[in-house]
PDB file of N, CA and C in Angstrom:
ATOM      1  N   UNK A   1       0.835  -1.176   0.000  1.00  0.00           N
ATOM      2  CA  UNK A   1       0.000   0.000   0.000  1.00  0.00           C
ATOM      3  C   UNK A   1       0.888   1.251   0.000  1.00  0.00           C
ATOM      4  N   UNK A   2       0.692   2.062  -0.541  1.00  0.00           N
ATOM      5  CA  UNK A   2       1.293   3.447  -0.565  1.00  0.00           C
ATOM      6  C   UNK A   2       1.258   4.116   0.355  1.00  0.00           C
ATOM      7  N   UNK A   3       2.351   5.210   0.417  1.00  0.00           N
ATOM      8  CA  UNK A   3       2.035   5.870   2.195  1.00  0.00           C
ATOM      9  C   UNK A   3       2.009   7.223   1.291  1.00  0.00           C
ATOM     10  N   UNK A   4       0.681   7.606   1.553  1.00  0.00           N
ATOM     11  CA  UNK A   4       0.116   9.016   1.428  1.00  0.00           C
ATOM     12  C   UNK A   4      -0.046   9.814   2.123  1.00  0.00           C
ATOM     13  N   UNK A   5       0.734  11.432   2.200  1.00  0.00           N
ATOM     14  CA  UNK A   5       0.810  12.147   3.293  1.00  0.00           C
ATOM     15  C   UNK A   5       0.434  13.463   2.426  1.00  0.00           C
ATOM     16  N   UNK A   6      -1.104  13.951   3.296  1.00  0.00           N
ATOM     17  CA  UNK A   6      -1.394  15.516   2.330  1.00  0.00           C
ATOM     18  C   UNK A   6      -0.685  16.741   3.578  1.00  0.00           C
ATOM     19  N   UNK A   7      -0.190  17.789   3.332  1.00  0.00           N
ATOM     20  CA  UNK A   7       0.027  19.062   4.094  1.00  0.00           C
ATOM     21  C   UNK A   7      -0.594  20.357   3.269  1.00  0.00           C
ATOM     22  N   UNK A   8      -0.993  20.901   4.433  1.00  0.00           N
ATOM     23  CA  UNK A   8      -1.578  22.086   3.802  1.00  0.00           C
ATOM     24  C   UNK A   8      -0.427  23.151   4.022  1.00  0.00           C
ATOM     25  N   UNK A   9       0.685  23.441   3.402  1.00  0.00           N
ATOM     26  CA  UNK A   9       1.308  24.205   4.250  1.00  0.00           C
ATOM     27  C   UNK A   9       0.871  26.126   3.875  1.00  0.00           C
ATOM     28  N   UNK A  10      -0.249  25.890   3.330  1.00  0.00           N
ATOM     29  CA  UNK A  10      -0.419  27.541   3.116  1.00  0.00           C
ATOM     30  C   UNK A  10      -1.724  27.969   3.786  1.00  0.00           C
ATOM     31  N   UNK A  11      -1.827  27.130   5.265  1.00  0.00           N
ATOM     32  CA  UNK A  11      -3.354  27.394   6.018  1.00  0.00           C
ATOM     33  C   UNK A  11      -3.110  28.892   6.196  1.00  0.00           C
ATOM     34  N   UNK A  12      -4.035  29.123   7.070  1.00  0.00           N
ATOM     35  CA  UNK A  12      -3.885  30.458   7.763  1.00  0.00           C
ATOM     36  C   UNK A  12      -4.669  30.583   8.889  1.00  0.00           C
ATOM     37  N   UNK A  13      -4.325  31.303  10.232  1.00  0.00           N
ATOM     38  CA  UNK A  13      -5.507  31.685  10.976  1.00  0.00           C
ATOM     39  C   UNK A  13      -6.330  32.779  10.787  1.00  0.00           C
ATOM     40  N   UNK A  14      -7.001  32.822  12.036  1.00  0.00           N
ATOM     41  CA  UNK A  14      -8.019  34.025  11.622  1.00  0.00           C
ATOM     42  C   UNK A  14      -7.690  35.261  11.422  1.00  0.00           C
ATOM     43  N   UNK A  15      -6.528  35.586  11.548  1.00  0.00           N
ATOM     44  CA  UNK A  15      -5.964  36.832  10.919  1.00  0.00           C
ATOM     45  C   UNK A  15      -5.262  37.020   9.679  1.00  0.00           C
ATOM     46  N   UNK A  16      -5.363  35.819   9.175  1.00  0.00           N
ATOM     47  CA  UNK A  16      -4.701  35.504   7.406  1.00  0.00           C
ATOM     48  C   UNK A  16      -3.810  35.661   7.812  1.00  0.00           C
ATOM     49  N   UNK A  17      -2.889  35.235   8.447  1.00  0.00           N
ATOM     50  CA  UNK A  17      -1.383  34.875   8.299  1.00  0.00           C
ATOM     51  C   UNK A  17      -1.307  33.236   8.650  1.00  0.00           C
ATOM     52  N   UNK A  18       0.124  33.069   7.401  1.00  0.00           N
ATOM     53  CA  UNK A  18       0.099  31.487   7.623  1.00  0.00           C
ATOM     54  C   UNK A  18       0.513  31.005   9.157  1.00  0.00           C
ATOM     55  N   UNK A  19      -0.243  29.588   9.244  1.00  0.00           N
ATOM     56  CA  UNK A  19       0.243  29.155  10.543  1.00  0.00           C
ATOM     57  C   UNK A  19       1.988  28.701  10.351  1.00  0.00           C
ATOM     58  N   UNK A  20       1.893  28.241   9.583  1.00  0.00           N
ATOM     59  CA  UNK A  20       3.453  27.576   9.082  1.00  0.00           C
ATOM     60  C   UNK A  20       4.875  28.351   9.186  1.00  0.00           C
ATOM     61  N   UNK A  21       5.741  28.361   9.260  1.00  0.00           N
ATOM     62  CA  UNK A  21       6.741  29.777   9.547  1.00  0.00           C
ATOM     63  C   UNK A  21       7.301  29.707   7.875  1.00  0.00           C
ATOM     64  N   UNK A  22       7.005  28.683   7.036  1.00  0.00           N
ATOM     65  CA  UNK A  22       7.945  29.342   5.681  1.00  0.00           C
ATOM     66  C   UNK A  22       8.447  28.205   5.467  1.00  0.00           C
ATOM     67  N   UNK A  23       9.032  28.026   3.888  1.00  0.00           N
ATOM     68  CA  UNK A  23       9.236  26.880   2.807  1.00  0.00           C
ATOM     69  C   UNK A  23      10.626  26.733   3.387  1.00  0.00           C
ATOM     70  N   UNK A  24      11.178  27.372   4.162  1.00  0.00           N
ATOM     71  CA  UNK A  24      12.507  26.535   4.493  1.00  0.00           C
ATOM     72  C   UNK A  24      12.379  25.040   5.963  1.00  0.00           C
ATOM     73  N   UNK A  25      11.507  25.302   6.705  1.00  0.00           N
ATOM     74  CA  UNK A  25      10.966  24.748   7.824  1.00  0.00           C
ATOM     75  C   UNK A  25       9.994  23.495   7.262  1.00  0.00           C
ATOM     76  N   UNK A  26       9.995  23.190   5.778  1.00  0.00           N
ATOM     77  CA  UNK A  26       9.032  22.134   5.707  1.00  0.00           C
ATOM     78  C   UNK A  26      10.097  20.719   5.695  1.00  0.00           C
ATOM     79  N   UNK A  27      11.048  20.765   5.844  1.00  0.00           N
ATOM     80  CA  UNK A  27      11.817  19.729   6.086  1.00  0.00           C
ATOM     81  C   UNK A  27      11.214  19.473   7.823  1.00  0.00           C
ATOM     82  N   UNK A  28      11.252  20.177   8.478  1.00  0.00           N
ATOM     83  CA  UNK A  28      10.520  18.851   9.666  1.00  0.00           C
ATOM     84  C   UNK A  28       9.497  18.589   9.596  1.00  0.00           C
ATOM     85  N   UNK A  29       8.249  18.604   8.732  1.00  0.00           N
ATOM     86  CA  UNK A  29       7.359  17.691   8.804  1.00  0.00           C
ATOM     87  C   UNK A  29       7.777  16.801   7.601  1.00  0.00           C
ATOM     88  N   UNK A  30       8.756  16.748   6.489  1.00  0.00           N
ATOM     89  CA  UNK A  30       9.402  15.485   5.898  1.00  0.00           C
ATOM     90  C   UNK A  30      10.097  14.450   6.610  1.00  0.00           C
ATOM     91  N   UNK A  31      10.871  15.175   7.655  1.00  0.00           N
ATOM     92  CA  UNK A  31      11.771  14.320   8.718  1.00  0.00           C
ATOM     93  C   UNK A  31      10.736  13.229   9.124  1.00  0.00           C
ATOM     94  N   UNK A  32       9.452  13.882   9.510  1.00  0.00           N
ATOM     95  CA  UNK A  32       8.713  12.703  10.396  1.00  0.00           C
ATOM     96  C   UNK A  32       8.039  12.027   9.671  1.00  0.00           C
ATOM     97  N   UNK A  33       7.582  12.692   8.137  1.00  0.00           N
ATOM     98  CA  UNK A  33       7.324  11.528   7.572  1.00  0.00           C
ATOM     99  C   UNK A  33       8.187  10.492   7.354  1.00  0.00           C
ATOM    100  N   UNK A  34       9.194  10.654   6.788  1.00  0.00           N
ATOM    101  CA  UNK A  34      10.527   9.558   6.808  1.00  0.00           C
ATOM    102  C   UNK A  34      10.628   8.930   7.985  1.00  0.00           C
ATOM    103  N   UNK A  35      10.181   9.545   9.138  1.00  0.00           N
ATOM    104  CA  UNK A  35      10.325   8.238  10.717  1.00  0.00           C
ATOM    105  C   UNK A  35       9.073   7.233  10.908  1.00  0.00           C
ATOM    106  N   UNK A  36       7.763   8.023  10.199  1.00  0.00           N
ATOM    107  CA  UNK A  36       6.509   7.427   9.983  1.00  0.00           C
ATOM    108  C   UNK A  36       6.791   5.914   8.957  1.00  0.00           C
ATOM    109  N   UNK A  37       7.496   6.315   7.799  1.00  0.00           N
ATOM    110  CA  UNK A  37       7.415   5.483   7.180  1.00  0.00           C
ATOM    111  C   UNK A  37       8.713   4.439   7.783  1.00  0.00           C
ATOM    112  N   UNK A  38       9.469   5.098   7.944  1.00  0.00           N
ATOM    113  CA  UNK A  38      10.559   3.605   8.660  1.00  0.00           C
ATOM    114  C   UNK A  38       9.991   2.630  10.182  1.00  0.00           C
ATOM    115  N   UNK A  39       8.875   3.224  10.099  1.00  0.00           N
ATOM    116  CA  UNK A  39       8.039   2.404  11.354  1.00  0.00           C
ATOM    117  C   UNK A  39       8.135   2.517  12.851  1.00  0.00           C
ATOM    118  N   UNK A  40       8.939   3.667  12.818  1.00  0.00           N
ATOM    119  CA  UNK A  40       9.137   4.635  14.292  1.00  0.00           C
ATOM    120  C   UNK A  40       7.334   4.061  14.868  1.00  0.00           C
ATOM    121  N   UNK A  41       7.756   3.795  16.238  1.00  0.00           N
ATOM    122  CA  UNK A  41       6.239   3.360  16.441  1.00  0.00           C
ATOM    123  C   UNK A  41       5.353   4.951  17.365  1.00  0.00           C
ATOM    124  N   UNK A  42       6.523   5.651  18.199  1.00  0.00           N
ATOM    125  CA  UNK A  42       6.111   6.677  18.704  1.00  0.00           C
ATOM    126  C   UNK A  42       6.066   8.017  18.002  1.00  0.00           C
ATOM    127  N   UNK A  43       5.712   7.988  17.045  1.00  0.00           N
ATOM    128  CA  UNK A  43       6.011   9.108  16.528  1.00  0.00           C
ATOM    129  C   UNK A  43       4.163  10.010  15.843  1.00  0.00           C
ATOM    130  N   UNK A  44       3.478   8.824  15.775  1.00  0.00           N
ATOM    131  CA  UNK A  44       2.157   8.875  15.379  1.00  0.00           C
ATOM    132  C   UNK A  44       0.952   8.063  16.159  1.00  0.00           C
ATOM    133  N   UNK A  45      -0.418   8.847  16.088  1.00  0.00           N
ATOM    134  CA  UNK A  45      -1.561   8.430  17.257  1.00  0.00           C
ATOM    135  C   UNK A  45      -2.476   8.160  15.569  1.00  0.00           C
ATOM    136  N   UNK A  46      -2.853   6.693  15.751  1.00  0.00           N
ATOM    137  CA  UNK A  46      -4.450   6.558  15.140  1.00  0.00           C
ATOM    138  C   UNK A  46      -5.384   7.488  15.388  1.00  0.00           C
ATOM    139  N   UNK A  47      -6.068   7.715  13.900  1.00  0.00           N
ATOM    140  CA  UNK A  47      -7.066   9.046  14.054  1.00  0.00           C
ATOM    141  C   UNK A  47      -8.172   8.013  13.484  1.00  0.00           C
ATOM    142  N   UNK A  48      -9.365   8.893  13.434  1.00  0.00           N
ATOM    143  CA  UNK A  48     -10.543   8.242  12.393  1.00  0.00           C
ATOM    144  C   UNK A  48      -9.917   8.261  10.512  1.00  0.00           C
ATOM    145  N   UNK A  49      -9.508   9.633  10.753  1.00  0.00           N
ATOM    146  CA  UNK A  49      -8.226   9.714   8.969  1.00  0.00           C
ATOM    147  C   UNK A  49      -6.796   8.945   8.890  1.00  0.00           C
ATOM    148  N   UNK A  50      -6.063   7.971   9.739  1.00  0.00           N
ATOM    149  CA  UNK A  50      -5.165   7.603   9.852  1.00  0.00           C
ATOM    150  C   UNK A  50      -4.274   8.589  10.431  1.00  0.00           C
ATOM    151  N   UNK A  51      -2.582   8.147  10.439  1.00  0.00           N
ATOM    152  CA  UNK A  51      -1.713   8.367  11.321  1.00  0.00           C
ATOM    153  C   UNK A  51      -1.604   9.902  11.370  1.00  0.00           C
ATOM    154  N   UNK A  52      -2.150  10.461  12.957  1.00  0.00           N
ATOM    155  CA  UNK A  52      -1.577  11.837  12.566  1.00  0.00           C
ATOM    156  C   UNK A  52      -0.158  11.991  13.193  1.00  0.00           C
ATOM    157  N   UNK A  53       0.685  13.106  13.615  1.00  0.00           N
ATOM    158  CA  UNK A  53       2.234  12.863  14.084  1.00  0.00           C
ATOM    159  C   UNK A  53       1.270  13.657  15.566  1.00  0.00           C
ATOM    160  N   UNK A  54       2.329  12.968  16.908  1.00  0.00           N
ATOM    161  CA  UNK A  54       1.542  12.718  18.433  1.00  0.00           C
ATOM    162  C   UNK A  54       2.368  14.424  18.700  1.00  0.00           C
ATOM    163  N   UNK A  55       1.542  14.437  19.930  1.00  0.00           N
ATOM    164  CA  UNK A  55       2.170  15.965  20.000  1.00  0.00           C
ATOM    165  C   UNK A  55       3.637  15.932  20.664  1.00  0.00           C
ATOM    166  N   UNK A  56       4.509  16.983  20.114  1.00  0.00           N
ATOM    167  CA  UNK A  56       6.364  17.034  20.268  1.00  0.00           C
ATOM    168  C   UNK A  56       6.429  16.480  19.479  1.00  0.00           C
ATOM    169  N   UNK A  57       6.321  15.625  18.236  1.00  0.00           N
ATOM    170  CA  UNK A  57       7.052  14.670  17.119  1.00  0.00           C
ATOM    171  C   UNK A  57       7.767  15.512  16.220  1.00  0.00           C
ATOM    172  N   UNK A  58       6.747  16.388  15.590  1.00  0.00           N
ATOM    173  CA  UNK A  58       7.761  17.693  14.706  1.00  0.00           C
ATOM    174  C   UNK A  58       8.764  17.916  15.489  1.00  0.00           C
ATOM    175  N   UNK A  59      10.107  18.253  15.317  1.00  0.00           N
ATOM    176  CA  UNK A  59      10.905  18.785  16.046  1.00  0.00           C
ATOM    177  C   UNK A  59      11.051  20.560  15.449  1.00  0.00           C
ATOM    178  N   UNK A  60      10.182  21.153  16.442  1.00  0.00           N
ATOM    179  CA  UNK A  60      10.431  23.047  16.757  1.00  0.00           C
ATOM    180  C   UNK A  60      11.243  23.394  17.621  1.00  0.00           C
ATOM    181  N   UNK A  61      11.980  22.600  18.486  1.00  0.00           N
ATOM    182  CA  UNK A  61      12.723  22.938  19.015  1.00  0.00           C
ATOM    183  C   UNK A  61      13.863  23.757  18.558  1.00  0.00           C
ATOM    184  N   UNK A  62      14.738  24.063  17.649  1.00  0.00           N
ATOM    185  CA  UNK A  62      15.462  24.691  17.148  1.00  0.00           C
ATOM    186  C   UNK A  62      15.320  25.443  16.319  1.00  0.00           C
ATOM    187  N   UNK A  63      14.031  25.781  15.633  1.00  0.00           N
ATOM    188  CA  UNK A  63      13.403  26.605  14.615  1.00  0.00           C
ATOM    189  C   UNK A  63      13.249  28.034  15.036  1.00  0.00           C
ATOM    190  N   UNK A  64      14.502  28.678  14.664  1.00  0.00           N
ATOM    191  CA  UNK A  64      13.892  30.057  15.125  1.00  0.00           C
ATOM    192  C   UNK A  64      13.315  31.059  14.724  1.00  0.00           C
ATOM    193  N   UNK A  65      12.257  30.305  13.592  1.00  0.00           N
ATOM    194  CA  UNK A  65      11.127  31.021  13.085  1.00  0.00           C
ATOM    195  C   UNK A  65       9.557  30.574  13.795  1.00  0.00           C
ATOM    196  N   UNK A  66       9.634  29.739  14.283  1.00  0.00           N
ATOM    197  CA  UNK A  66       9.128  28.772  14.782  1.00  0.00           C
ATOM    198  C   UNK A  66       8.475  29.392  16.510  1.00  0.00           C
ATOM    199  N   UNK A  67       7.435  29.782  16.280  1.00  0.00           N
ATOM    200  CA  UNK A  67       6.897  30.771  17.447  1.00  0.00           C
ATOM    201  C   UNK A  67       5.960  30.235  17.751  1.00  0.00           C
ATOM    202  N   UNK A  68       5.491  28.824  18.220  1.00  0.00           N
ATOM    203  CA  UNK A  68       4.543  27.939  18.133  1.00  0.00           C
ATOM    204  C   UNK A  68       4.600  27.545  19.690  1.00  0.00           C
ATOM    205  N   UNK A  69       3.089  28.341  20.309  1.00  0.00           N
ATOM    206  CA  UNK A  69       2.541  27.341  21.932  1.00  0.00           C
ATOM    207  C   UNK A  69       1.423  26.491  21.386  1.00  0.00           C
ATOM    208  N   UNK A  70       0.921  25.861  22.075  1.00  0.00           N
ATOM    209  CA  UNK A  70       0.766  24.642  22.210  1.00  0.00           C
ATOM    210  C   UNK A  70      -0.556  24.785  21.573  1.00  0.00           C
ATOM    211  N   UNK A  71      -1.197  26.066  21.416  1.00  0.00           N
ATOM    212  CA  UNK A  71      -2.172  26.175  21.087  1.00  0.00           C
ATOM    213  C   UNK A  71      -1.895  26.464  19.807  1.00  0.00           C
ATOM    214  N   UNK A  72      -1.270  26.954  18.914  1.00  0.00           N
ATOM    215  CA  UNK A  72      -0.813  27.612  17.597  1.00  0.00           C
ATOM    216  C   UNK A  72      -0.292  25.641  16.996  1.00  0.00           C
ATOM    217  N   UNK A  73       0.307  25.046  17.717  1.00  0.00           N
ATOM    218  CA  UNK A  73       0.719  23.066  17.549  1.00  0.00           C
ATOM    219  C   UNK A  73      -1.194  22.976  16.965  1.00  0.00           C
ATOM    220  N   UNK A  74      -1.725  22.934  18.108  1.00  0.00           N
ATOM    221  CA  UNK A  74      -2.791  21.822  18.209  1.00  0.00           C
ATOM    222  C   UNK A  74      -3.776  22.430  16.577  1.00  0.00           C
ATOM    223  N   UNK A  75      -4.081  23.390  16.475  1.00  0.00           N
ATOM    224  CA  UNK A  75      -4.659  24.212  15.532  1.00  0.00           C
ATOM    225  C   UNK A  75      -3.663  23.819  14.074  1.00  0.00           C
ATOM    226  N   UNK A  76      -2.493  23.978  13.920  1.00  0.00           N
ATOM    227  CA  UNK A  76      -2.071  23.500  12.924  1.00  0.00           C
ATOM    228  C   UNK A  76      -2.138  22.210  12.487  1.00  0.00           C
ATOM    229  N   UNK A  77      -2.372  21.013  13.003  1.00  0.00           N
ATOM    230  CA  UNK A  77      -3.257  20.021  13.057  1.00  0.00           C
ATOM    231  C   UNK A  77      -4.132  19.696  13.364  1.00  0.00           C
ATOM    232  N   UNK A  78      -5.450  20.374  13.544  1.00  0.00           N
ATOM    233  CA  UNK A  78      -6.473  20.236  13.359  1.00  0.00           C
ATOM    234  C   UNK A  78      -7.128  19.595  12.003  1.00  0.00           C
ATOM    235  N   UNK A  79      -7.308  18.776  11.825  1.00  0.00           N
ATOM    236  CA  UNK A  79      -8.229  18.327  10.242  1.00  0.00           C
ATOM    237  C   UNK A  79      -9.756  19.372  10.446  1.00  0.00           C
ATOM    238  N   UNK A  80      -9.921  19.976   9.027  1.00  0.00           N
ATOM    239  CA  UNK A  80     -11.110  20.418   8.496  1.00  0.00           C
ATOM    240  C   UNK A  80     -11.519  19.502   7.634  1.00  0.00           C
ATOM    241  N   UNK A  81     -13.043  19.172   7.926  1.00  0.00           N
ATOM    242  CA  UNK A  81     -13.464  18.235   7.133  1.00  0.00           C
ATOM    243  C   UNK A  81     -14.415  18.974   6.273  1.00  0.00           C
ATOM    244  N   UNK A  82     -15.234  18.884   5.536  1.00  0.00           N
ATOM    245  CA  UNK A  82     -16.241  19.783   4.740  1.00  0.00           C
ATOM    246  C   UNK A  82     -17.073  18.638   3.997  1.00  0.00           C
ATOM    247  N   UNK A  83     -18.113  19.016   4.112  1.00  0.00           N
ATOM    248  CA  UNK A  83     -18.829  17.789   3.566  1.00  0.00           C
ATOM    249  C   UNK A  83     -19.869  18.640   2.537  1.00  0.00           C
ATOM    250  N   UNK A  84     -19.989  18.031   1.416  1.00  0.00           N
ATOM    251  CA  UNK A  84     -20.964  18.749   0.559  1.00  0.00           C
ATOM    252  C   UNK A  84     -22.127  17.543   0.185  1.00  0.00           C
ATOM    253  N   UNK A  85     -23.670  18.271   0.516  1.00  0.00           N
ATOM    254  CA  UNK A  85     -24.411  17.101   0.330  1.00  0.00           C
ATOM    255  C   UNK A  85     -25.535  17.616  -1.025  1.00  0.00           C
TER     256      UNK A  85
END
């Protein structure tokens, strides 16, 4: 089976600015896909959509664009679902 991973990296909050800090910083959510797929077992929590990454897995620790509490984390992974009937 294929390992399919979507990112939105051009969300925004409610003030239209991206949540994301910028195209140089998307290497750590590649890092964890690459630990996802080598079968790191802690690195991801079962969702109803499959594997999301558990909270601390991104590594922001050294990002010093990277201005992210815990609440600015949880919101950037949030899934929007939209259903059209």
């Amino acid at each position: 089976m294929p390992r399919i991973y979507h990112v939105n990296w051009f969300r925004t909050n409610e003030q239209g600015k991206f949540l994301w800090p910028g195209f140089g910083e998307n290497i750590r959510v590649v890092d964890w896909m690459c630990k996802r797929i080598r079968g790191d077992k802690d690195v991801h929590e079962l969702t109803a959509i499959g594997y999301l990454p558990k909270k601390g897995k991104i590594e922001l620790n050294s990002c010093e664009r990277c201005w992210y509490s815990d609440e600015i984390t949880a919101e950037i992974l949030i899934i929007c679902v939209v259903c059209c009937l």
